[in-house]
C-alpha atoms as a PDB file:
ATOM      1  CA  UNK A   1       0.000   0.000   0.000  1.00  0.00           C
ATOM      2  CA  UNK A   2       0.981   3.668  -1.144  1.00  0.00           C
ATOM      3  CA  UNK A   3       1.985   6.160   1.851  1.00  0.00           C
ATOM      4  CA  UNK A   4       0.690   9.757   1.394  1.00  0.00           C
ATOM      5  CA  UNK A   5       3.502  10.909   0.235  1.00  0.00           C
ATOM      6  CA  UNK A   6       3.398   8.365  -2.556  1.00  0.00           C
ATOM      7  CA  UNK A   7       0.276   9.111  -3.024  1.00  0.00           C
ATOM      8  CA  UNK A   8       0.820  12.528  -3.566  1.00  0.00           C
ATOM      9  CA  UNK A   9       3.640  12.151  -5.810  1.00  0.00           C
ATOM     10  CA  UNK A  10       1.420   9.913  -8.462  1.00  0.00           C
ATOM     11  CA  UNK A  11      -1.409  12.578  -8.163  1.00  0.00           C
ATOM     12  CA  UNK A  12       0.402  15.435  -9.202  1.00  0.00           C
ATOM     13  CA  UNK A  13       2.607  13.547 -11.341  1.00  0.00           C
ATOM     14  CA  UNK A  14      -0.761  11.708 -12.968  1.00  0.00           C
ATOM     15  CA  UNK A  15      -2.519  15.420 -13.319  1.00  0.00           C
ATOM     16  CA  UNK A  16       0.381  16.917 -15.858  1.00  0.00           C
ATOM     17  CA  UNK A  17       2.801  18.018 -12.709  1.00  0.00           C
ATOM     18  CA  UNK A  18       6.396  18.439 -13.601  1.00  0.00           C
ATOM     19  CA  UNK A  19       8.894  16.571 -12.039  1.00  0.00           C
ATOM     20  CA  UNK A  20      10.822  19.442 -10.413  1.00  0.00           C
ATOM     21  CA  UNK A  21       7.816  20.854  -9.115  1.00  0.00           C
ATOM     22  CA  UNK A  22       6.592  17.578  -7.572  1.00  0.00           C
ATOM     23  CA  UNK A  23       9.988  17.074  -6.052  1.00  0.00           C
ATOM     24  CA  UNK A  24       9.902  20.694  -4.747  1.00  0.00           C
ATOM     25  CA  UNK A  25       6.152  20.100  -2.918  1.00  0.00           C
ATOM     26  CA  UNK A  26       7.204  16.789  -0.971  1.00  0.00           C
ATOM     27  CA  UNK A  27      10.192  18.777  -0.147  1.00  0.00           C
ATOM     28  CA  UNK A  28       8.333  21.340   1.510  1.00  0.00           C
ATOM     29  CA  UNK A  29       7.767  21.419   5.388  1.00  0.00           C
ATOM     30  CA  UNK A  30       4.421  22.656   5.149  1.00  0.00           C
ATOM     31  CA  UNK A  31       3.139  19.890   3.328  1.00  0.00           C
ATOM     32  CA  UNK A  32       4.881  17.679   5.048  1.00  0.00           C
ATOM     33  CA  UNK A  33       3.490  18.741   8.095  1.00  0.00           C
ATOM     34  CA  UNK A  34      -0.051  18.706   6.878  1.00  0.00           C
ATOM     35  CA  UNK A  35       0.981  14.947   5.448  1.00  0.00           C
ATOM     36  CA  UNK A  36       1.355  13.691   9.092  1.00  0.00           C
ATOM     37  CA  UNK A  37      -1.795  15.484  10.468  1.00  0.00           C
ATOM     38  CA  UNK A  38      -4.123  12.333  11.513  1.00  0.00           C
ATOM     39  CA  UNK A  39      -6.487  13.142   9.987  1.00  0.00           C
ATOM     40  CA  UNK A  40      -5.381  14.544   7.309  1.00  0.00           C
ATOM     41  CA  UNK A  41      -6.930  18.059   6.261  1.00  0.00           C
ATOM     42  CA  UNK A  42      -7.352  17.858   2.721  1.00  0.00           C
ATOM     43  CA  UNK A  43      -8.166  21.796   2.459  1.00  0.00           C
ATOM     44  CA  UNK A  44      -4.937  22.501   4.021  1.00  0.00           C
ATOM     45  CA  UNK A  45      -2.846  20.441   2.594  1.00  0.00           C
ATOM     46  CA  UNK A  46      -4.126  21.519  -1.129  1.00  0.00           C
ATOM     47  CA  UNK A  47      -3.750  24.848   0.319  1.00  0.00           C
ATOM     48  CA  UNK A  48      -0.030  23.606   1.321  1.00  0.00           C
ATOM     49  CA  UNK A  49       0.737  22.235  -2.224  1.00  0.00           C
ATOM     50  CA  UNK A  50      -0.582  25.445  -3.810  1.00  0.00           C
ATOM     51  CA  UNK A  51       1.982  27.461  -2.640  1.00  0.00           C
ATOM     52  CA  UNK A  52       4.585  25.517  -3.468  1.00  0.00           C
ATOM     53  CA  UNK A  53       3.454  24.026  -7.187  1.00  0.00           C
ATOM     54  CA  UNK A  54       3.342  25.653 -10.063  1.00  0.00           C
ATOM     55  CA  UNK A  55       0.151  23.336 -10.870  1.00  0.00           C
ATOM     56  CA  UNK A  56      -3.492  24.809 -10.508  1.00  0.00           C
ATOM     57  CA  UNK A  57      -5.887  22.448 -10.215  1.00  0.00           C
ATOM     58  CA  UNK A  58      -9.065  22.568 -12.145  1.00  0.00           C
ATOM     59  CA  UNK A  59     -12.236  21.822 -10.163  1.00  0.00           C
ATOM     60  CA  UNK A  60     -12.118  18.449 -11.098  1.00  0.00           C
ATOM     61  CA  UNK A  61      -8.612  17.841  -9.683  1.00  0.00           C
ATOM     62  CA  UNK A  62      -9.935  19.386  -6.947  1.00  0.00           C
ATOM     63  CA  UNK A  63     -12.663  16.938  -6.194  1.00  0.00           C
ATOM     64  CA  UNK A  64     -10.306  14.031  -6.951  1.00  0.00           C
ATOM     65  CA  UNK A  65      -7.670  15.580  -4.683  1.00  0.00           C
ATOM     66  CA  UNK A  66     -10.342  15.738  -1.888  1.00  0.00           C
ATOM     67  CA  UNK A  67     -11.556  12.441  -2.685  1.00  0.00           C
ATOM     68  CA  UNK A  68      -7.936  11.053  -2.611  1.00  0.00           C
ATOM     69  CA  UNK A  69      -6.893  12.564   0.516  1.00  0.00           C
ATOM     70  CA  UNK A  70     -10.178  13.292   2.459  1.00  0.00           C
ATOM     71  CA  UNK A  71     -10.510   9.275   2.937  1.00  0.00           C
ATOM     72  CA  UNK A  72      -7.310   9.600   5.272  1.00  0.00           C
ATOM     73  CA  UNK A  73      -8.786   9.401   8.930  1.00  0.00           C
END
């Protein structure tokens, strides 16, 4: 089974991500922090990842995103 940072890695990497950016985003404390919340807080943790990626997510990827990481409890 995927951790959430694997997890994280294959959804931004799946949704079009560069590499450099996805490296930079599991690099970040921030989102690492918000990675080893129990539960995870999916709104902060997007939050997180938005301020380090260059990505924007569509409201689609949103929903999946939430989907993805709201299920963490």
């Amino acid at each position: 089974m995927l951790d959430r940072s694997q997890h994280l890695k294959l959804f931004l990497s799946g949704s079009g991500d560069g590499q450099e950016d996805v490296d930079a985003v599991l690099a970040d404390t921030r989102v690492q922090k918000q990675l080893n919340r129990h539960p995870v807080d999916w709104e902060r943790l997007l939050k997180a990842v938005r301020r380090v990626s260059r990505f924007k997510f569509d409201s689609a990827q949103q929903n999946s995103f939430m989907h993805l990481f709201g299920r963490y409890r």
